[in-house]
Protein backbone atom coordinates (compact mmCIF):
# COMPACT_ATOMS: atom_id res chain seq x y z
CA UNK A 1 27.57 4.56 -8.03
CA UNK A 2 28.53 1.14 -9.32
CA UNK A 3 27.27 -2.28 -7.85
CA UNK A 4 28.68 -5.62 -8.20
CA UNK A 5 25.54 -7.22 -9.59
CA UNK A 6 24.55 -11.04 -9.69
CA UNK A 7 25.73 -13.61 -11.82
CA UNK A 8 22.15 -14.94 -13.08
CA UNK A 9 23.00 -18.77 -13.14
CA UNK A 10 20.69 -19.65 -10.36
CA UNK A 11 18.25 -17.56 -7.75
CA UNK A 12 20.11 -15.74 -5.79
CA UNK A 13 20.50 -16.48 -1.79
CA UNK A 14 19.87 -14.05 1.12
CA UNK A 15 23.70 -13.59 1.02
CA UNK A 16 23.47 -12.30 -2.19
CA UNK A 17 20.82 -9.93 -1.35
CA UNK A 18 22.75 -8.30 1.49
CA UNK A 19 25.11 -6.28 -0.93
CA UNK A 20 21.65 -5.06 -2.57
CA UNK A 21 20.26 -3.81 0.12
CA UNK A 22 23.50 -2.20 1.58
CA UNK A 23 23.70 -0.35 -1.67
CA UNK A 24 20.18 0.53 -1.20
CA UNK A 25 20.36 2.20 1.81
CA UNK A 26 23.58 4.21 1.04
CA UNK A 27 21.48 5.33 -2.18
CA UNK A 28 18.49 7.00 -0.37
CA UNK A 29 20.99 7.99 2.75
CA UNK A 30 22.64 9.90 -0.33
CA UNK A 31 19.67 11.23 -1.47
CA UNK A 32 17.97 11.85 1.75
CA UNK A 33 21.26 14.11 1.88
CA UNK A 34 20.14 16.20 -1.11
CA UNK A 35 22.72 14.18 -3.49
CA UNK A 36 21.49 13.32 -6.81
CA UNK A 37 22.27 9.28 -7.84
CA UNK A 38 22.94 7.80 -10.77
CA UNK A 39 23.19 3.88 -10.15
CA UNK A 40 24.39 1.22 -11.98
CA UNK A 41 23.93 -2.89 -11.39
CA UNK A 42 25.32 -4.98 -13.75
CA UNK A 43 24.24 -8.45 -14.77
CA UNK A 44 26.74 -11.00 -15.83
CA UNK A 45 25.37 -13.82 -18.02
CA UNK A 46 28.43 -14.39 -19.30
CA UNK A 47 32.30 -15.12 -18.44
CA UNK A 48 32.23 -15.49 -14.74
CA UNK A 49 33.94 -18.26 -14.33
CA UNK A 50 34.01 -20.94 -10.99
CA UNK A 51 37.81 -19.82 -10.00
CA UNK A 52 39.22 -16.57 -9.48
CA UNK A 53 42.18 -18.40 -11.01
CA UNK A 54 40.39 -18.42 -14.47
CA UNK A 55 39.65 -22.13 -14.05
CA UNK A 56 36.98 -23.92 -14.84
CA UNK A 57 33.55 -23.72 -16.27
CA UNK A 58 31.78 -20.75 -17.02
CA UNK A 59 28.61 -20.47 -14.30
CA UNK A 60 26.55 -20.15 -17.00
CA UNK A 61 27.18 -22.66 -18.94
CA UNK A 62 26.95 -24.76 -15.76
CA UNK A 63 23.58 -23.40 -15.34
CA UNK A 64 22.75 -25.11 -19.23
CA UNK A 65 24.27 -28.61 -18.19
CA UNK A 66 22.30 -28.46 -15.18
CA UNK A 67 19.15 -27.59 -16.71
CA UNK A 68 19.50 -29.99 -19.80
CA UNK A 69 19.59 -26.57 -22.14
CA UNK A 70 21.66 -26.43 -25.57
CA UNK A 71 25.38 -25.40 -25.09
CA UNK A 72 24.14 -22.32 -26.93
CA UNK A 73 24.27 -18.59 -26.87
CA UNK A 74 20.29 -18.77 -27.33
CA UNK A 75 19.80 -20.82 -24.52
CA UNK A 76 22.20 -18.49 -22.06
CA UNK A 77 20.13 -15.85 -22.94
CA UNK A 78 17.07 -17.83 -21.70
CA UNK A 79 18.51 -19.10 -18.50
CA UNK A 80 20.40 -15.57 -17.38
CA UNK A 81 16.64 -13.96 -18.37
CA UNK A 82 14.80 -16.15 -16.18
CA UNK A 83 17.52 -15.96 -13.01
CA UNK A 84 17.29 -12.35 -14.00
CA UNK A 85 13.70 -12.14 -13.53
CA UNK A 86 13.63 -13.80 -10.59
CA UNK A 87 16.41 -11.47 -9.00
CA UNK A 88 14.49 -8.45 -9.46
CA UNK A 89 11.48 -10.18 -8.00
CA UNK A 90 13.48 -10.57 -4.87
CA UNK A 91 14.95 -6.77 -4.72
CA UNK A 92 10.95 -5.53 -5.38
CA UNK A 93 9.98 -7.77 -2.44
CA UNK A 94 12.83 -5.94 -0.27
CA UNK A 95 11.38 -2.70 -1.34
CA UNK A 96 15.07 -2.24 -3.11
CA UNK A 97 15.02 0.73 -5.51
CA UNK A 98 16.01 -0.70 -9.10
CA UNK A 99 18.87 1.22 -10.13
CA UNK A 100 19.58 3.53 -13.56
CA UNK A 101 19.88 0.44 -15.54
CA UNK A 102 20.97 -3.27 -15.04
CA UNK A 103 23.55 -3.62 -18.20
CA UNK A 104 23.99 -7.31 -19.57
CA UNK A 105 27.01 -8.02 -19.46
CA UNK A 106 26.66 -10.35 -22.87
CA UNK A 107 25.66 -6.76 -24.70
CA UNK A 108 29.02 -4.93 -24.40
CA UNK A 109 31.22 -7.48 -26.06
CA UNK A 110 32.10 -4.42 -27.93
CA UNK A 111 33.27 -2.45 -25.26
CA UNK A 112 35.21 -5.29 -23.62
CA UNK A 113 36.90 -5.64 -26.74
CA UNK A 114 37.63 -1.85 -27.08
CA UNK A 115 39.18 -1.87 -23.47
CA UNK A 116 41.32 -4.78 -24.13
CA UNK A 117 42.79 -3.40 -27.03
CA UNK A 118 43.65 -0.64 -25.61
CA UNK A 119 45.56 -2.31 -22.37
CA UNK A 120 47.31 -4.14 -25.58
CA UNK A 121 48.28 -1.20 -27.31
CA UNK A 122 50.05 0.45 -24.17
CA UNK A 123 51.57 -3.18 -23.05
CA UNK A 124 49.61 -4.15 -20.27
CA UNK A 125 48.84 -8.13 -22.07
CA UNK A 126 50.31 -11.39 -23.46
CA UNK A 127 49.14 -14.20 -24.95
CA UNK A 128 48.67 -17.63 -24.20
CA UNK A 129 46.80 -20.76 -25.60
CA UNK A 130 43.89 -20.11 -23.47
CA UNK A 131 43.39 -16.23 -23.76
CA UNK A 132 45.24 -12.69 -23.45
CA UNK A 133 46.28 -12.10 -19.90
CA UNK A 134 46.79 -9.06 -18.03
CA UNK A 135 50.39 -8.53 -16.97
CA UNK A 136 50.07 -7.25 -13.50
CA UNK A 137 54.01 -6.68 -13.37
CA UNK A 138 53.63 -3.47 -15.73
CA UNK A 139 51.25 -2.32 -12.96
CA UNK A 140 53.49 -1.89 -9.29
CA UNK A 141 50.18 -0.52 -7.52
CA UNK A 142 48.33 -3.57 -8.28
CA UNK A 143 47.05 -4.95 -4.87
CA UNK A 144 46.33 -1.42 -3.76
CA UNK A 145 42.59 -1.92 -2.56
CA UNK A 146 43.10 -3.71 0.92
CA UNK A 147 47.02 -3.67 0.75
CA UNK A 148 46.91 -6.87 -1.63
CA UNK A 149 51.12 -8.10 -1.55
CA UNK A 150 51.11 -8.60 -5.51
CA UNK A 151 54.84 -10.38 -5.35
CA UNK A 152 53.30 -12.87 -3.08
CA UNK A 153 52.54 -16.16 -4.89
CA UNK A 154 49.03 -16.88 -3.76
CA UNK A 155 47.08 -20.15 -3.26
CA UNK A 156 45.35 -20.48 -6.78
CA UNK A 157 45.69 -22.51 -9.37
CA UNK A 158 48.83 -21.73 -11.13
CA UNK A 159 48.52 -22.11 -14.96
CA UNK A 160 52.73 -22.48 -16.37
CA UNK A 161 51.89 -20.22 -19.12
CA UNK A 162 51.02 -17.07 -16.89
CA UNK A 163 53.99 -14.97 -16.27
CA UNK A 164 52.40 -14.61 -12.46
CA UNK A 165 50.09 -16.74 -10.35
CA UNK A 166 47.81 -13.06 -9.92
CA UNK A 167 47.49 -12.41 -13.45
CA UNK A 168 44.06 -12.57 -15.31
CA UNK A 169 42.04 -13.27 -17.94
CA UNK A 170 41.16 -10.65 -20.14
CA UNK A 171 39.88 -12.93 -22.86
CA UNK A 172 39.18 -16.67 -23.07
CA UNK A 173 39.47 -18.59 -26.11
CA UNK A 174 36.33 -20.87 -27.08
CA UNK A 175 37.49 -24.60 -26.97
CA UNK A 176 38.12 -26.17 -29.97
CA UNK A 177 36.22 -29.24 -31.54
CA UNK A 178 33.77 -29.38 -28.56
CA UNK A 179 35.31 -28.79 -25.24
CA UNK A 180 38.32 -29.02 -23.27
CA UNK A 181 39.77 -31.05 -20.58
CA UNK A 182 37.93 -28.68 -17.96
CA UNK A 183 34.49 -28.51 -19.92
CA UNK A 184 34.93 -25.20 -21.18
CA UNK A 185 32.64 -25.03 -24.73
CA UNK A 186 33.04 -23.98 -28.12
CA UNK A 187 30.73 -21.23 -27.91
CA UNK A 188 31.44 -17.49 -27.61
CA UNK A 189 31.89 -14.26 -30.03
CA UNK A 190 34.15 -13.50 -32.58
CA UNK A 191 36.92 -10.98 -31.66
CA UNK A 192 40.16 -9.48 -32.86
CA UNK A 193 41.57 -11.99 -30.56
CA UNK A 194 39.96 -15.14 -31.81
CA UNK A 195 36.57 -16.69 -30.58
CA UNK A 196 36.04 -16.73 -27.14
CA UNK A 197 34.47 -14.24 -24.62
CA UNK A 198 35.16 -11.78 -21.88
CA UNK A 199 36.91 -12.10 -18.03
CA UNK A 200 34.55 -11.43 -15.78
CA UNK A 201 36.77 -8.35 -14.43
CA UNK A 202 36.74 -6.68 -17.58
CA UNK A 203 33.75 -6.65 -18.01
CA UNK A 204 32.45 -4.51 -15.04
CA UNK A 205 35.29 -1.85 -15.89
CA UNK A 206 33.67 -2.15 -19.66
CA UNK A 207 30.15 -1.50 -18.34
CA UNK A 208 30.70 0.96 -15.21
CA UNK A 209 32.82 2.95 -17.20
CA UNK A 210 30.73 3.29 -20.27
CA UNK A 211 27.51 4.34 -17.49
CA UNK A 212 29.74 6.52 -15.75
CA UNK A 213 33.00 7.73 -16.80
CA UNK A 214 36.48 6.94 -16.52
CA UNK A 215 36.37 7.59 -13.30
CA UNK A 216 33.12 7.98 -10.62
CA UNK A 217 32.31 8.26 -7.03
CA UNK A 218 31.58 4.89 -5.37
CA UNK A 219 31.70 1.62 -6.04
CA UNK A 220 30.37 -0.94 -3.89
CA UNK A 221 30.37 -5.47 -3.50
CA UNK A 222 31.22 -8.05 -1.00
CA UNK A 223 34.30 -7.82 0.70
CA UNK A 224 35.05 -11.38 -0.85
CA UNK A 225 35.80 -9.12 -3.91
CA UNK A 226 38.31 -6.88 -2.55
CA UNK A 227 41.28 -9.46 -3.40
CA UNK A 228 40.93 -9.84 -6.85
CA UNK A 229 37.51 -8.91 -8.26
CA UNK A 230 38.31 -5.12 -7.44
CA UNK A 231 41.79 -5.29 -7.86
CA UNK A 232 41.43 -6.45 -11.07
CA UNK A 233 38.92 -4.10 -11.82
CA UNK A 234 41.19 -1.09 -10.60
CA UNK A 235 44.52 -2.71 -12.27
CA UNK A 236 42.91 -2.54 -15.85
CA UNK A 237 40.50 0.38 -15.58
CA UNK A 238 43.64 2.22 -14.59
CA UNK A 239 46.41 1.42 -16.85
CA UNK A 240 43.96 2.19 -19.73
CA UNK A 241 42.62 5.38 -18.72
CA UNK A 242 45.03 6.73 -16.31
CA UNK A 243 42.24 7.69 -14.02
CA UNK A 244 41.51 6.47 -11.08
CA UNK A 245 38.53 4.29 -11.34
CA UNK A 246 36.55 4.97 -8.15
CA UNK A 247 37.02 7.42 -5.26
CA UNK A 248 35.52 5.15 -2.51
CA UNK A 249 35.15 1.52 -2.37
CA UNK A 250 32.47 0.18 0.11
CA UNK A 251 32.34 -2.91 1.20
CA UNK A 252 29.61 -5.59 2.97
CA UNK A 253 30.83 -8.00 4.67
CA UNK A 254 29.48 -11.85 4.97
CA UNK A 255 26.25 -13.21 6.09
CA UNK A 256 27.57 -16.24 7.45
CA UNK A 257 25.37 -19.72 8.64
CA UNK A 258 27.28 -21.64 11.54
CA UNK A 259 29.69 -19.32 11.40
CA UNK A 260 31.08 -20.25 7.70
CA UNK A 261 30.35 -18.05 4.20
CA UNK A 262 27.06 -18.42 2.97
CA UNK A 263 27.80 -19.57 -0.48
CA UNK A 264 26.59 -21.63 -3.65
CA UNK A 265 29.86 -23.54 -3.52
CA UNK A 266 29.33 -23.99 0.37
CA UNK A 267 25.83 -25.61 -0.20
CA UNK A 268 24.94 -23.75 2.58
CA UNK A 269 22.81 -21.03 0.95
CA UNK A 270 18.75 -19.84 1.47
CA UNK A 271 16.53 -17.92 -0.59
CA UNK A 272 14.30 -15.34 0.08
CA UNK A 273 11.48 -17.53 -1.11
CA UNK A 274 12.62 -20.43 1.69
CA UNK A 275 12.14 -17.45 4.25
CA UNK A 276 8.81 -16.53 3.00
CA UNK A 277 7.72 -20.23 2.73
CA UNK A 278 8.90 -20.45 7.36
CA UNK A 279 6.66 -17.37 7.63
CA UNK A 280 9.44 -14.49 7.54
CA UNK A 281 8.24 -11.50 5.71
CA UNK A 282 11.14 -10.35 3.18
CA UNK A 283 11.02 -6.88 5.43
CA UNK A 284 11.96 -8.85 8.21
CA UNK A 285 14.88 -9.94 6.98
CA UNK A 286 15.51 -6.36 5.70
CA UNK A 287 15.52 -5.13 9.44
CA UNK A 288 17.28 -8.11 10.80
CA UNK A 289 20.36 -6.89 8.92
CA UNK A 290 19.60 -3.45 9.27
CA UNK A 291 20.09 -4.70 13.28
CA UNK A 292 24.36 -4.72 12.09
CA UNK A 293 26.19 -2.44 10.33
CA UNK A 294 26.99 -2.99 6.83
CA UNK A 295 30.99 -3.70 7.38
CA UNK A 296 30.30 -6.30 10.16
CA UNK A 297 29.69 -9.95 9.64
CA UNK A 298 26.16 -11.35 10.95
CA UNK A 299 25.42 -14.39 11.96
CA UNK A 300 22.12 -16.59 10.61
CA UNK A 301 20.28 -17.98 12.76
CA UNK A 302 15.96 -19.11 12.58
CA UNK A 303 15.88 -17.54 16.40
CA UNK A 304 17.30 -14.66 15.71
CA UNK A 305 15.59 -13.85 12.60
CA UNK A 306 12.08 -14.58 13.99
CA UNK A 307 13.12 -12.27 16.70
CA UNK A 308 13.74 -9.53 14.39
CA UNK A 309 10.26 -10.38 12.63
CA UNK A 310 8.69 -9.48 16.16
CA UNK A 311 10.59 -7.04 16.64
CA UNK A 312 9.18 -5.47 13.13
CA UNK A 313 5.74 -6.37 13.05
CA UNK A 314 5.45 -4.52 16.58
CA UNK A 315 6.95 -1.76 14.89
CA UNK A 316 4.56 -1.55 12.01
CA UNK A 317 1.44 -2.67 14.48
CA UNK A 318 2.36 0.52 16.73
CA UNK A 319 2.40 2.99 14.00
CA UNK A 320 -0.59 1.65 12.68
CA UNK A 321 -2.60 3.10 15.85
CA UNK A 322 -1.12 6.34 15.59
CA UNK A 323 -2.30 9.24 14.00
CA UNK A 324 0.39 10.96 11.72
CA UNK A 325 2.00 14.50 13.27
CA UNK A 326 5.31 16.41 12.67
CA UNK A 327 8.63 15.50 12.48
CA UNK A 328 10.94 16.41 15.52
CA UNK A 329 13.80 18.56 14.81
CA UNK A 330 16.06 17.29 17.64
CA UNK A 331 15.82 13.59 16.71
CA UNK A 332 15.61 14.12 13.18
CA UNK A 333 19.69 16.09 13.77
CA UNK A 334 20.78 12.73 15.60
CA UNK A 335 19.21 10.54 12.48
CA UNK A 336 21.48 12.74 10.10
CA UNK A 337 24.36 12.05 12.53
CA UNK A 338 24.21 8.59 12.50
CA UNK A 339 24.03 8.03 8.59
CA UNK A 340 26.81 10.27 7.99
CA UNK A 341 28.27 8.10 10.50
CA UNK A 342 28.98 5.40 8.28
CA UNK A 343 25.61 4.16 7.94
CA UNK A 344 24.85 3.61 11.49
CA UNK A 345 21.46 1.46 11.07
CA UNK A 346 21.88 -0.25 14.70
CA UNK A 347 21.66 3.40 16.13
CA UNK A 348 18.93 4.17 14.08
CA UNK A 349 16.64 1.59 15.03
CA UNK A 350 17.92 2.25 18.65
CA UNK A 351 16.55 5.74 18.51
CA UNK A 352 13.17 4.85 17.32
CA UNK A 353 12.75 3.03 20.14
CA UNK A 354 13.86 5.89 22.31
CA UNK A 355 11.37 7.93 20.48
CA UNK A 356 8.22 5.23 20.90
CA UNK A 357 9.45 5.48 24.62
CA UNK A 358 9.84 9.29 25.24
CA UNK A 359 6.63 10.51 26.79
CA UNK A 360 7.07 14.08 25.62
CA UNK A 361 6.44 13.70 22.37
CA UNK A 362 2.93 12.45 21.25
CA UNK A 363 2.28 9.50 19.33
CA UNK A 364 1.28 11.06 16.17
CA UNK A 365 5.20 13.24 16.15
CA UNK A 366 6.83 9.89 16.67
CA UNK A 367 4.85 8.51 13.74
CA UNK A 368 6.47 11.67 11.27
CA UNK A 369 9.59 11.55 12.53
CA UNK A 370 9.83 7.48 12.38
CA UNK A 371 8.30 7.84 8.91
CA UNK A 372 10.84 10.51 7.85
CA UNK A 373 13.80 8.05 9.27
CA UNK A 374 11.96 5.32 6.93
CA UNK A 375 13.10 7.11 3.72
CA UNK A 376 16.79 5.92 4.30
CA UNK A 377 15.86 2.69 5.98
CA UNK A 378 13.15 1.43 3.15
CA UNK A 379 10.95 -0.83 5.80
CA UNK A 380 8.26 0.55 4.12
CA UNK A 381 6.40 1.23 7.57
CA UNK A 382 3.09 3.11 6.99
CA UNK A 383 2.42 0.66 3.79
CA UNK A 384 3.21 -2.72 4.44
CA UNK A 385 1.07 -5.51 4.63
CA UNK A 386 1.86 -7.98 7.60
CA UNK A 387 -0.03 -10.95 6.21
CA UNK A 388 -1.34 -13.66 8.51
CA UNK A 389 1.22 -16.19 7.72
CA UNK A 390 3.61 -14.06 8.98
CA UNK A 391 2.68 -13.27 12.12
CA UNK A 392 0.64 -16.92 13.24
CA UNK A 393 2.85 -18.69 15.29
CA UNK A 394 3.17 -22.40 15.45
CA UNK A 395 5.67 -23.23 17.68
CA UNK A 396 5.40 -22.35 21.26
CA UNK A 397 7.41 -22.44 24.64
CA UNK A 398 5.78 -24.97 27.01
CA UNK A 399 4.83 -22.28 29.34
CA UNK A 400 2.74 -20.31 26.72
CA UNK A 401 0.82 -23.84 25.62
CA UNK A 402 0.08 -24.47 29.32
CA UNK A 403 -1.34 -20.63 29.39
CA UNK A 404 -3.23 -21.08 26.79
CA UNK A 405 -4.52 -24.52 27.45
CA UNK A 406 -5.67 -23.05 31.16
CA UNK A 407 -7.13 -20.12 28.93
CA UNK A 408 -9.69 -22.77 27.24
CA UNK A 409 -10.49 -24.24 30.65
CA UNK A 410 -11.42 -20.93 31.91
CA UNK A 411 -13.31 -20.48 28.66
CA UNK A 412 -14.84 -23.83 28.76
CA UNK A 413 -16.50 -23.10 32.38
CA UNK A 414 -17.16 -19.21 31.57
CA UNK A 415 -14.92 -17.54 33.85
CA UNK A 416 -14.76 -15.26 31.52
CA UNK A 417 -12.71 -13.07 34.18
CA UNK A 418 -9.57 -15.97 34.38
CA UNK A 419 -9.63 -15.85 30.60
CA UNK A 420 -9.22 -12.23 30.36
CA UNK A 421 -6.19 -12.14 32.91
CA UNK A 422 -4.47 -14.97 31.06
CA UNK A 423 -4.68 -13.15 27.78
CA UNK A 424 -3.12 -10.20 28.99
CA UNK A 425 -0.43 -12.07 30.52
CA UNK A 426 0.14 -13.65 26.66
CA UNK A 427 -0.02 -9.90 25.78
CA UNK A 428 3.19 -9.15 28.84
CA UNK A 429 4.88 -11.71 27.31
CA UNK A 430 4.52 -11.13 23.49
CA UNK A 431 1.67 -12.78 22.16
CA UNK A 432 -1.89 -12.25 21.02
CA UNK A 433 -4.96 -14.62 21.04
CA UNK A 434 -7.33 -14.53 18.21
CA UNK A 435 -10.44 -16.90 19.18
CA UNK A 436 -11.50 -18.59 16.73
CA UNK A 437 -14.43 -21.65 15.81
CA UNK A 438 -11.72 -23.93 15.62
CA UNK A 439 -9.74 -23.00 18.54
CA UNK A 440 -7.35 -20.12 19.58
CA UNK A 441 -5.22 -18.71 16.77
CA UNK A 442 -1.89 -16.89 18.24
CA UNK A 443 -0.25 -14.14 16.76
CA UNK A 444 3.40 -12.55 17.83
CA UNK A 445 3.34 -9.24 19.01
C-alpha cells in the first residue's frame, strides 16, 4: 500500500491528516482481516511545485524565503526535517501506525533519473527550455483514473512550448544566474539532463515502485489528486514498465470549512495543535471523522466537533467502569460486515451504541467486543488519557448557568437535598459538577 504523503514545507492542517488516518484504518481493517501490510508514505522535500501546471515556486523553497533560510540544499534539508518532525508528532498523537518507511523524496534522485530515462528511451519525452516533459499523446489511456478527457484543453496555465496543456514535468531545469522571472532558484542536482530536480509525479512512481514493485495493491490520497497527481503517476509508471501501477485507487474526499476546501492556498486551514490548544483531544477529532465515511465530504464546524468530543469521552468514561468480558460472536460478524463494506465507520460506531444499549449482554462482553472493534478503529479506548482540559467546559447555555447558579444557592443555605436534584438534572442533560474551593468546576459527559 502506497500513500500520498505530505509535502513538509509547513505543519500540516487537520485536512491533511484526514488522508492519514483513512489510510490508517484501511491498514488495521486489512490486517484485522488476516492480510499482511507493507506500507509506504512518502515525504516530498523537494519538487512539488505551487501549480499542477508546473508553475511557480517550489513549496520548499517557499518555505526558505519565508523562514529567512539560505536558498540552499542544506537548509531544505533542515526545514523539510523539522515539518517532518512535526508531522509524525501529529500522526503519534492520532494513534496513526507509522508505516514501513517514510522515503525522502530528495534521496532517490537516482531513481527519478533512472525512470526518466527510461520513458526517454521508449519515446514517452521532449525537451524544452524549462525541463523534459512527458508527452501524454504517446499514451491514449491517459486520463483513465476518474474518466479524465485528455483531448480536452484544461484551465491551467498553458506554457507555448508544451506540445499539450496536460503534459508534465518530468524534470526542471535549475535557473540560471540566480533565478527566473517566477522565482524558481539555481539550486538542484546534477543529471544527465542538466541541473535541475525532479516533478513531483515522478517522484512517487520512483519511490512506490522501488518499495513495492512495478506494480502493487492499493494506492491511496485525496481525491484532489485523482486529476493529475494520479494520472500522472499512472501515465509514466505505465509506459515504462508496462504494468499496471496499482490495482485499486482509494480515495478521501475533502474536509471542507464553510463549505469550501480546507487548504494552505485557501488560508482557511487548522492544525491539530489549534484543536488541542480549544480543548479537543486529537482522538476526538479522530472519531469526529470516523462519524463519515471516508469517500464523503465533512463539514467543519467548533459545534460539531465538540459534540463528537462528548460523544467520545462518554465512550471512554463508560468503558472505564466496566469490567473486561468476552467478545460476542453475533456483533463481532456484523463489525466484519461493515468494514468489508467499504469501510463503514458510521455503522460501526452505530453498533456500539446498540451494544452499550442491549440489556442482554453484560457490561463487561460489551467492553471485549467494543475493544475488539477498537483494533480497526484506533480510538485507543481502554488506554487513553482524557485530560482535564479536555473535558472542563467553559462555555455554557444560559439554562445550565442558571442551574448551576440555583445549585450554589441551595448549597449556600444547606439544602443539601435541592443541590443533589439539580446535579442530577446537569447529569440528564450532559454535564457533571466537580465542587471545588473556588467554585463548581463542570465537566461534559
Amino acid at each position: 500500500m502506497y500513500n500520498c504523503g505530505p509535502t513538509v514545507y509547513y505543519y500540516a492542517h487537520i485536512g491533511n491528516l484526514r488522508a492519514y488516518i483513512f489510510a490508517d484504518i484501511l491498514r488495521r481493517a486489512l490486517e484485522y482481516l488476516g492480510y499482511k501490510v507493507k506500507q509506504i508514505i512518502n515525504v516530498t522535500d523537494i519538487g512539488h511545485l505551487q501549480s499542477d501546471a508546473d508553475e511557480g515556486e517550489d513549496k520548499m523553497t517557499l518555505a526558505l524565503k519565508r523562514e529567512g533560510k539560505s536558498l540552499s540544499l542544506e537548509a531544505m534539508k533542515e526545514v523539510a526535517s523539522f515539518y517532518f518532525e512535526a508531522f509524525k508528532n501529529d500522526l503519534e498523537k492520532l494513534n496513526i501506525k507509522f508505516p514501513d518507511k517514510f522515503p525522502f523524496a530528495s534521496e532517490h534522485i537516482k531513481e527519478d533519473i533512472e525512470l526518466i530515462q527510461k520513458l526517454t528511451e521508449k519515446g514517452f519525452t521532449y525537451k524544452t527550455s524549462d525541463g523534459i516533459y512527458y508527452d501524454i499523446s504517446k499514451y491514449p489511456q491517459y486520463g483513465k483514473l476518474g474518466n479524465q478527457k485528455s483531448n480536452e484543453t484544461d484551465s491551467r496555465v498553458i506554457n507555448p512550448e508544451k506540445r499539450n496543456s496536460k503534459d508534465f514535468a518530468l524534470w526542471k531545469f535549475s535557473a540560471q544566474g540566480g533565478s527566473d522571472s517566477v522565482g524558481n532558484v539555481s539550486i538542484g542536482y546534477e543529471s544527465p539532463f542538466g541541473k535541475g530536480f525532479p516533478g513531483w509525479h515522478i517522484e512517487c512512481s520512483a519511490m512506490s515502485m522501488k518499495y513495492l514493485g512495478e506494480t502493487f495493491d492499493i494506492h491511496t490520497g485525496g481525491v484532489d489528486h485523482i486529476p493529475v497527481h494520479h494520472n500522472n503517476e499512472i501515465a509514466q509508471s505505465e509506459a515504462a514498465t508496462g504494468q499496471p501501477l496499482a490495482n485499486y485507487w482509494l480515495h478521501n474526499a475533502f474536509l471542507n470549512m464553510e463549505n469550501a476546501k480546507m487548504a494552505k492556498s485557501e488560508g482557511n486551514i487548522l492544525t491539530l495543535k489549534v484543536l488541542e490548544e480549544k480543548g479537543i483531544h486529537p482522538l476526538s477529532y479522530r472519531f469526529f471523522l470516523l462519524q463519515a465515511r471516508y469517500g464523503s465530504p465533512v463539514n467543519f464546524s467548533w459545534e460539531a466537533l465538540e459534540g463528537a468530543q462528548s460523544g467520545f469521552t462518554r465512550l471512554v468514561k463508560q468503558l472505564r467502569n466496566f469490567e473486561i468480558g468476552k467478545v460476542d460472536q453475533n456483533y463481532l460478524n456484523k463489525f466484519k460486515e461493515l468494514i468489508e463494506d467499504d469501510l463503514d465507520t458510521p455503522a460501526i460506531l452505530a453498533l456500539i451504541q446498540e451494544i452499550l444499549k442491549n440489556d442482554s449482554l453484560t457490561d463487561a462482553d460489551k467492553k471485549a467486543t467494543i475493544l475488539e472493534f477498537d483494533k480497526v478503529l484506533g480510538l485507543n479506548l481502554d488506554k487513553v488519557e482524557l485530560r482535564d482540559k479536555y473535558l472542563e467546559i467553559t462555555s455554557l447555555p444560559q439554562e445550565v448557568q442558571d442551574l448551576i447558579s440555583d445549585r450554589e444557592t441551595a448549597r449556600t443555605s444547606q439544602n443539601w437535598s435541592e443541590a443533589d436534584k439539580i446535579r442530577k438534572t446537569l447529569e440528564e442533560r450532559g454535564y457533571e459538577i466537580e465542587d471545588q474551593s473556588n467554585g463548581p468546576r463542570i465537566l461534559k459527559v
